[in-house]
C-alpha atoms as a PDB file:
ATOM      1  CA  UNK A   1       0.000   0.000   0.000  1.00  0.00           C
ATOM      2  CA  UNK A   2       2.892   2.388   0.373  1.00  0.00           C
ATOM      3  CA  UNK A   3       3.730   2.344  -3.126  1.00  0.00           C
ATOM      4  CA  UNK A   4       4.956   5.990  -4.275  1.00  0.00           C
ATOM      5  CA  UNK A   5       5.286   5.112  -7.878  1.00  0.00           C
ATOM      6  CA  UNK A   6       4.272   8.530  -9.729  1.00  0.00           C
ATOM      7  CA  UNK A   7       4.305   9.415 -13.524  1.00  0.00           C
ATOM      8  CA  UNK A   8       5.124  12.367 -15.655  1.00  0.00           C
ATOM      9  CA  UNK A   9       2.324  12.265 -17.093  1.00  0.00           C
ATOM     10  CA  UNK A  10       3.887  10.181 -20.033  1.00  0.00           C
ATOM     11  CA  UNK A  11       3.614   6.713 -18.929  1.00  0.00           C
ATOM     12  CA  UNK A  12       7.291   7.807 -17.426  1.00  0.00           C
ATOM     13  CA  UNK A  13       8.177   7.680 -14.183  1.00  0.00           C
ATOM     14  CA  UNK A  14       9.935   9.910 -12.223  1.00  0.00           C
ATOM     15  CA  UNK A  15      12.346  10.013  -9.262  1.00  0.00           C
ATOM     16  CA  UNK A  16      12.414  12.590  -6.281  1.00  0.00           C
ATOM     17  CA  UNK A  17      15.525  14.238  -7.455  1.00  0.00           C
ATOM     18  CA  UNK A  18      14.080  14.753 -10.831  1.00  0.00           C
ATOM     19  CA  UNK A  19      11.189  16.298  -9.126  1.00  0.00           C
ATOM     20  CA  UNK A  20      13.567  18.724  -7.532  1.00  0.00           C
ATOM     21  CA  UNK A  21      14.924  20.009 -10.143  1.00  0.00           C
ATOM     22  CA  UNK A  22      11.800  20.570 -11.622  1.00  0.00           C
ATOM     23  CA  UNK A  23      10.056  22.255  -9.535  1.00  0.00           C
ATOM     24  CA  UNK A  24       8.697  25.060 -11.197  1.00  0.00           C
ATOM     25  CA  UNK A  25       7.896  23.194 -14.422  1.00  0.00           C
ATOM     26  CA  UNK A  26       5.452  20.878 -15.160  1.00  0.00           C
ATOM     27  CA  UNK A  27       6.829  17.612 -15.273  1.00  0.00           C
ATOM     28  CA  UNK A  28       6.584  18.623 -11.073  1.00  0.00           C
ATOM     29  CA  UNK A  29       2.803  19.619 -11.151  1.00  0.00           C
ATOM     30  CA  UNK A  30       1.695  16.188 -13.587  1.00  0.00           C
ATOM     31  CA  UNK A  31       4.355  13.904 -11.173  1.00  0.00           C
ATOM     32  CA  UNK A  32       2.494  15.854  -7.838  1.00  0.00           C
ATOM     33  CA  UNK A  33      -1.390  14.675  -9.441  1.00  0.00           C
ATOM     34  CA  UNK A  34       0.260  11.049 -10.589  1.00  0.00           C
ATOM     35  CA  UNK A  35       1.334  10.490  -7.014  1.00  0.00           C
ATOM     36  CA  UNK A  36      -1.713  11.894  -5.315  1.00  0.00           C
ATOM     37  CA  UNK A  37      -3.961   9.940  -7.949  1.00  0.00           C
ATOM     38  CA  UNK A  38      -2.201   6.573  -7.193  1.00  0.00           C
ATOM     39  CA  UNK A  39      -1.812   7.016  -3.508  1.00  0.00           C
ATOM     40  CA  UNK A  40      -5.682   8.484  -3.155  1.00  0.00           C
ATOM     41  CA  UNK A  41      -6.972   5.428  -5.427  1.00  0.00           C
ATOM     42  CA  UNK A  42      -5.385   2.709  -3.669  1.00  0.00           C
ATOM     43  CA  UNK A  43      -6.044   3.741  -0.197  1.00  0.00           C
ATOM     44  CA  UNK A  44      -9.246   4.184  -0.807  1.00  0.00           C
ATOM     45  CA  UNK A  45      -9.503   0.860  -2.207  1.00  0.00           C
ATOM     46  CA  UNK A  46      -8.498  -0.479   1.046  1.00  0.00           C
ATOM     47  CA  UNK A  47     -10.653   2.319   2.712  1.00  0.00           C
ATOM     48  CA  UNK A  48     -13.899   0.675   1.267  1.00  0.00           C
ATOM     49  CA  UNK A  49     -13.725  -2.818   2.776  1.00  0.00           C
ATOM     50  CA  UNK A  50     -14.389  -1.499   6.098  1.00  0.00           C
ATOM     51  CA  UNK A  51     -16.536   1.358   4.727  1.00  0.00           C
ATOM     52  CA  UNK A  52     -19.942   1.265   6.817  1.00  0.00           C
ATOM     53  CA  UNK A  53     -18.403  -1.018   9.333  1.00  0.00           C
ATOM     54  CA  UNK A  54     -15.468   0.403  11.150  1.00  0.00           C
ATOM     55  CA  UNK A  55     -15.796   0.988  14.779  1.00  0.00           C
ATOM     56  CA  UNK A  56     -15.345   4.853  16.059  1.00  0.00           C
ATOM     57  CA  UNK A  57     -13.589   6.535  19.297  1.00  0.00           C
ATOM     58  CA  UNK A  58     -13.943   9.906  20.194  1.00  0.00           C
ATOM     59  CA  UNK A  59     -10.967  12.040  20.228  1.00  0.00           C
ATOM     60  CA  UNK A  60     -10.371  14.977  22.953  1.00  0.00           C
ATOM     61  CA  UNK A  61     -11.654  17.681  20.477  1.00  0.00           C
ATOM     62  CA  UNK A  62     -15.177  15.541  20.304  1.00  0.00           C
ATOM     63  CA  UNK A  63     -14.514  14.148  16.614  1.00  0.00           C
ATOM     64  CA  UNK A  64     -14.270  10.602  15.798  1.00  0.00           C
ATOM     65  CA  UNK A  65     -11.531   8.328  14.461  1.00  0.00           C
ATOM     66  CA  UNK A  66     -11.357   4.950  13.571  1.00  0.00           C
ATOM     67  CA  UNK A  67      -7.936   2.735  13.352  1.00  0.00           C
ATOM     68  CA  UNK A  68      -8.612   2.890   9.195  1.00  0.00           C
ATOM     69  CA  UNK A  69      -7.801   6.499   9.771  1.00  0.00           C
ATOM     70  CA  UNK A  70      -4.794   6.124  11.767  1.00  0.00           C
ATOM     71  CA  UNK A  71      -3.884   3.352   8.551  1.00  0.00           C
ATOM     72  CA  UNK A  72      -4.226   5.910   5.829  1.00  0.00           C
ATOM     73  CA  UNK A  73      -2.711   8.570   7.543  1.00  0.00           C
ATOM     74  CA  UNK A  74       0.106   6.261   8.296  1.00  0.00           C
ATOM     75  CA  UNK A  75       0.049   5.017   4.602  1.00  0.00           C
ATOM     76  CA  UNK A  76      -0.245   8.327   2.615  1.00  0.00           C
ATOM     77  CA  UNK A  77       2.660  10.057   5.446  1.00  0.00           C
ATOM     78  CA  UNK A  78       4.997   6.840   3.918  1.00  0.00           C
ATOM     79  CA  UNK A  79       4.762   7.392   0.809  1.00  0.00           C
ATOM     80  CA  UNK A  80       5.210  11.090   0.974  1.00  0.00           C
ATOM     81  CA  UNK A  81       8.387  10.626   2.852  1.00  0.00           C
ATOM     82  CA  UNK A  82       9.277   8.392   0.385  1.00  0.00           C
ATOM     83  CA  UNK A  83       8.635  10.241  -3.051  1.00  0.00           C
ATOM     84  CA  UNK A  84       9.386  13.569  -2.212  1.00  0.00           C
ATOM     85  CA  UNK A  85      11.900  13.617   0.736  1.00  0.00           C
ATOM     86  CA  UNK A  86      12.297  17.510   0.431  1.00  0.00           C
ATOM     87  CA  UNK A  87       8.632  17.899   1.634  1.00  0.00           C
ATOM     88  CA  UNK A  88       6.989  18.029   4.848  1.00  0.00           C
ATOM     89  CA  UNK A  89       3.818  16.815   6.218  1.00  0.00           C
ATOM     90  CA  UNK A  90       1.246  18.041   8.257  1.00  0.00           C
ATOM     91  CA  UNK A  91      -1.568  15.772   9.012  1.00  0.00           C
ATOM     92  CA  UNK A  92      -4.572  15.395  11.084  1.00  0.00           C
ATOM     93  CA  UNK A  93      -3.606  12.187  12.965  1.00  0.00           C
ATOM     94  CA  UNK A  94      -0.256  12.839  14.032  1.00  0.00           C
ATOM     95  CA  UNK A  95       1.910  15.732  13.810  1.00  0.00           C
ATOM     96  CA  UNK A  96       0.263  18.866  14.552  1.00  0.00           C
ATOM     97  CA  UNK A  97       3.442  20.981  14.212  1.00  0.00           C
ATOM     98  CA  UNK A  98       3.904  22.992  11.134  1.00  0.00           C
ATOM     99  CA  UNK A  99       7.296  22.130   9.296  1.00  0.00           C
ATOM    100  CA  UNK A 100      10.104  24.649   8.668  1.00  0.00           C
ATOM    101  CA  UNK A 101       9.903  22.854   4.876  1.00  0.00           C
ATOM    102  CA  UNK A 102       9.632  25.052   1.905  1.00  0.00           C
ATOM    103  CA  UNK A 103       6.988  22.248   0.579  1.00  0.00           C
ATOM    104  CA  UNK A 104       4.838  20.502   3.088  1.00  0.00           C
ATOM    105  CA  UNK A 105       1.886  18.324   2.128  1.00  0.00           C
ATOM    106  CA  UNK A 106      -1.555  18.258   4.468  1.00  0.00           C
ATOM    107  CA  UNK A 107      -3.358  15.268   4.829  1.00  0.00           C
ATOM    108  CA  UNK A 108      -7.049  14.726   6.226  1.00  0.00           C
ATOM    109  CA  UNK A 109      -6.721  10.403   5.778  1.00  0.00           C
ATOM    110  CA  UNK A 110     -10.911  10.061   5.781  1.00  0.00           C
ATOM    111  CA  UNK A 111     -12.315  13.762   5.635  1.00  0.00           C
ATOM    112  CA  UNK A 112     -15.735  12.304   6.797  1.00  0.00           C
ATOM    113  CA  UNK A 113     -14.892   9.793   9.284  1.00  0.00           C
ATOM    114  CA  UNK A 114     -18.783  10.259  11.098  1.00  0.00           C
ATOM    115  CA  UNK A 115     -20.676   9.560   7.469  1.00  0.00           C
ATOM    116  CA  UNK A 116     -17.760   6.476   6.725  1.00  0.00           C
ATOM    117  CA  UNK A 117     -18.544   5.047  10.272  1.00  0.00           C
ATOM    118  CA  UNK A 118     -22.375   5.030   9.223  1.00  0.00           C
ATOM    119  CA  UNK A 119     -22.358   3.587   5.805  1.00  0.00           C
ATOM    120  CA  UNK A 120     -22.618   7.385   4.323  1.00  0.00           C
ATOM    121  CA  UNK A 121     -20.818   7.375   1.025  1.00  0.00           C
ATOM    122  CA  UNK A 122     -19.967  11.257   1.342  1.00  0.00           C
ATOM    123  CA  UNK A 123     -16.552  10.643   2.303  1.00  0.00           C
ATOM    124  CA  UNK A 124     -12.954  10.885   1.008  1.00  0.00           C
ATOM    125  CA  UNK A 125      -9.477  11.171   1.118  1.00  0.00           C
ATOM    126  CA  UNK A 126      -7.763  14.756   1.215  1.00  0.00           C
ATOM    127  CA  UNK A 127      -4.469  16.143   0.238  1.00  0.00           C
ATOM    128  CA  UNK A 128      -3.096  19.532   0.053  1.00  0.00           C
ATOM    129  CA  UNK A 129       0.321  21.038  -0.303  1.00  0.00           C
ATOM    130  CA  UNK A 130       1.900  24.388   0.570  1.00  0.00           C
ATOM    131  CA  UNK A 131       4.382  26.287  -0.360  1.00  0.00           C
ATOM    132  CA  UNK A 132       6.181  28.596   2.559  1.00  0.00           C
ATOM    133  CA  UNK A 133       3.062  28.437   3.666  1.00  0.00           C
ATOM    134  CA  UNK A 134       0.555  29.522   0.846  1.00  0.00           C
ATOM    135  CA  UNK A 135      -1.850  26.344  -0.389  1.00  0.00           C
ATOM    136  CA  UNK A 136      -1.081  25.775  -4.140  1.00  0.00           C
ATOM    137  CA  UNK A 137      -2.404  22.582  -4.789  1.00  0.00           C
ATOM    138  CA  UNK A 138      -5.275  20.158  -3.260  1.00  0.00           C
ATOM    139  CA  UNK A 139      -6.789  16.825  -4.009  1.00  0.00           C
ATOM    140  CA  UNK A 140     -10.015  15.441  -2.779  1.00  0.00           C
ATOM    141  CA  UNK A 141     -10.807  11.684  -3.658  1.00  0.00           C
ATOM    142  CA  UNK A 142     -14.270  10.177  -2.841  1.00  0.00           C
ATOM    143  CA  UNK A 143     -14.261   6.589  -3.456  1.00  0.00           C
ATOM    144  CA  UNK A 144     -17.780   5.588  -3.335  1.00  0.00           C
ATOM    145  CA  UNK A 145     -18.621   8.146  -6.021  1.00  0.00           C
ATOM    146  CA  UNK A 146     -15.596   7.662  -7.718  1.00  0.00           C
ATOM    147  CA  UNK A 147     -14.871  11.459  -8.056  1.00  0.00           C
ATOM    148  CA  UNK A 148     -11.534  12.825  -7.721  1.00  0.00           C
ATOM    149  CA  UNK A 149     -11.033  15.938  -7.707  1.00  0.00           C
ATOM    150  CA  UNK A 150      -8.601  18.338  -8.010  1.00  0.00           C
ATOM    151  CA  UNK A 151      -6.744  22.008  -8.493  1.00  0.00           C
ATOM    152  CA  UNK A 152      -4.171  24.751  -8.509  1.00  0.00           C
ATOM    153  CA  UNK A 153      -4.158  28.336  -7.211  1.00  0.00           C
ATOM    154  CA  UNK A 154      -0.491  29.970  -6.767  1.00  0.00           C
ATOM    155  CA  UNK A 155      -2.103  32.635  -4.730  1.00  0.00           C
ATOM    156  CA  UNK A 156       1.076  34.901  -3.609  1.00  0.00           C
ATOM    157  CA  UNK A 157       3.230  32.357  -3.519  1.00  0.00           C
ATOM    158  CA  UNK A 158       5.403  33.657  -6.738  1.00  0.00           C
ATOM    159  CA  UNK A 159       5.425  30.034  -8.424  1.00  0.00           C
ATOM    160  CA  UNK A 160       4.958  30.003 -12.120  1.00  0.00           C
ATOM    161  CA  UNK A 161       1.963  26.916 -11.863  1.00  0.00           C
ATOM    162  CA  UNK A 162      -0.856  25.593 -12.771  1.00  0.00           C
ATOM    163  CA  UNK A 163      -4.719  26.918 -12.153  1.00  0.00           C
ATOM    164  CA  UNK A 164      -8.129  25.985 -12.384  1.00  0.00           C
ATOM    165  CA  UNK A 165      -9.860  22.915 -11.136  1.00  0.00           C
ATOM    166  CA  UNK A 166     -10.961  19.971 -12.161  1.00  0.00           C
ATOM    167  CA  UNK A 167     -13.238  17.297 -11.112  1.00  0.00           C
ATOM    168  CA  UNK A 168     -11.964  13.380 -13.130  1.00  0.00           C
ATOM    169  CA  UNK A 169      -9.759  15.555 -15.313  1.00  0.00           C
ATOM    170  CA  UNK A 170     -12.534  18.149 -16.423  1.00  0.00           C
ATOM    171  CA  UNK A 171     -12.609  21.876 -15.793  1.00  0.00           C
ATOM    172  CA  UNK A 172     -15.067  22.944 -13.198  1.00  0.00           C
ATOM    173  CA  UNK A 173     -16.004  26.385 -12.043  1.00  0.00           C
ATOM    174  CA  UNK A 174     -18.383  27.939  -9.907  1.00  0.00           C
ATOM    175  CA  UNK A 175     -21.434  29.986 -11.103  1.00  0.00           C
ATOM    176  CA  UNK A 176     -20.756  33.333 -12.414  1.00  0.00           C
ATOM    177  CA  UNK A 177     -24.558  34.561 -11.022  1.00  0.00           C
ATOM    178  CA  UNK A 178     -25.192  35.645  -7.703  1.00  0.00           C
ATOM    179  CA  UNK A 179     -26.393  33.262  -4.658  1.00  0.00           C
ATOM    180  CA  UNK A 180     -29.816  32.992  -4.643  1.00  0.00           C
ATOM    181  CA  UNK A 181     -33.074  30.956  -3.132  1.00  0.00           C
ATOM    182  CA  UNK A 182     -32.760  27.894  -5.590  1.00  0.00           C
ATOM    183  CA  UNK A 183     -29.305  27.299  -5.425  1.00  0.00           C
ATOM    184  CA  UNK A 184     -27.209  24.547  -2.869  1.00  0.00           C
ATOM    185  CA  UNK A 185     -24.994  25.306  -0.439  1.00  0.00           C
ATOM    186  CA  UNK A 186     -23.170  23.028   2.034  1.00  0.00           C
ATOM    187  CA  UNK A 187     -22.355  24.193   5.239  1.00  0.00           C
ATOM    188  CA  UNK A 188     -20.541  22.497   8.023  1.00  0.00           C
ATOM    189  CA  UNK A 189     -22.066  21.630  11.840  1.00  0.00           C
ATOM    190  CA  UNK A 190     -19.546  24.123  13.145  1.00  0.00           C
ATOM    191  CA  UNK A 191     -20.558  26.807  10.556  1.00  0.00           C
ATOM    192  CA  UNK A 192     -24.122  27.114  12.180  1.00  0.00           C
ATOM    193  CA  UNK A 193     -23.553  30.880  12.820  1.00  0.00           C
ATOM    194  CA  UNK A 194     -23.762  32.256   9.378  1.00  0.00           C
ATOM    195  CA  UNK A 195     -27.922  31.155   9.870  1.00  0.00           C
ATOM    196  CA  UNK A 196     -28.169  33.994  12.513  1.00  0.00           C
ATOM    197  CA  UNK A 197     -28.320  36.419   9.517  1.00  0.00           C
ATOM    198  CA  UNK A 198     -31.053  36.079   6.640  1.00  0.00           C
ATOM    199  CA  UNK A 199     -28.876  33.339   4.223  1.00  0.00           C
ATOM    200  CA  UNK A 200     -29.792  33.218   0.372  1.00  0.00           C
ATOM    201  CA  UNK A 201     -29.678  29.625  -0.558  1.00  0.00           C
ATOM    202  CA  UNK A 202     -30.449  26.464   0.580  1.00  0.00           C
ATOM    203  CA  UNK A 203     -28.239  24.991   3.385  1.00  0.00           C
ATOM    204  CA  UNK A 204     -27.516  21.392   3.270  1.00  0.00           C
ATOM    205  CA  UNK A 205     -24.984  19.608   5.671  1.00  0.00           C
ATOM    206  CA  UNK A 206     -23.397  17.114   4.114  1.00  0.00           C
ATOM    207  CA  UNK A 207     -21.070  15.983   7.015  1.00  0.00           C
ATOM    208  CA  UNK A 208     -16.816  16.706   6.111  1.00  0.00           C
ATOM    209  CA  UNK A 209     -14.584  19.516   5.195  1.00  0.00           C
ATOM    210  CA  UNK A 210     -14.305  18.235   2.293  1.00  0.00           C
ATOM    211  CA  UNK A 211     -18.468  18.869   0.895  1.00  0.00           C
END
């Protein structure tokens, strides 16, 4: 499962020190998506046999987590290490500490743990990575709907990249037209204080970050 294989993009594979050198190119950005495409995909994979069944503990902040959680964090962490050795990682099972690396990667193992416990297939696998600090890139992979999505934004962070993003390699944007009474919008338990205020559309909560 720790497998970091990654392509260019070109049925070519590439190795970390290539990546270095190529940072600002895009033989990085297609090797970044390969690896978080293969990773994403076969942890989720794994992710599904328990999906629906996996027994849940409450952490100290009142959240669940299940050991499947603990395995993909584990499992994605690996392979990070392992591919891009440069990089740092932040994720939500272990190290809370923000790394002093230029590149660091974020991972949220099962951004939905609550619905996955419950048999809810609006659940999935998130990645993100920084740059000193700004959030270039992310990747959201929902293996029961078999959506992955994901995209660029450079924001101030002075790299010549990528943008747009994409949901199973196809552009998506939002609407250009105002928020209004017929349109959807999810919105997170903790969110509940933006309803204090007339809101325009309709709420829905989903249940993870990641919806």
């Amino acid at each position: 499962m720790t497998d970091a294989r990654a392509t260019d993009g070109r049925g070519g594979e590439i190795g970390a020190s290539e990546w270095r050198a190529s940072e600002l190119g895009p033989d990085f950005w297609d090797a970044v998506l390969g690896f978080s495409r293969h990773q994403a995909t076969t942890v989720g994979e794994h992710l599904l046999t328990a999906f629906g069944k996996a027994q849940a503990e409450e952490k100290w902040d009142g959240s669940l987590v299940t050991a499947f959680d603990q395995w993909s964090d584990d499992t994605l962490t690996a392979a990070i290490r392992a591919t891009f050795p440069d990089h740092g990682v932040l994720s939500e099972e272990t190290s809370h500490v923000f790394p002093a690396n230029d590149w660091c990667w974020i991972i949220d193992p099962i951004d939905g743990t609550t619905n996955f416990t419950r048999g809810i297939p609006l659940w999935g696998i998130s990645l993100g990575l920084l740059y000193r600090g700004t959030p270039v890139y992310g990747y959201v992979y929902m293996p029961n709907l078999g959506h992955h999505f994901h995209g660029y934004w450079p924001g101030d962070s002075g790299l010549a990249m990528p943008t747009g993003a994409f949901l199973n390699g196809q552009p998506i944007r939002p609407r250009p037209d105002a928020p209004a009474k017929n349109q959807l919008f999810s919105l997170c338990a903790r969110s509940l204080q933006v309803l204090q205020n007339p809101f325009p559309c309709k709420v829905r909560m989903l249940g993870g970050g990641l919806l």
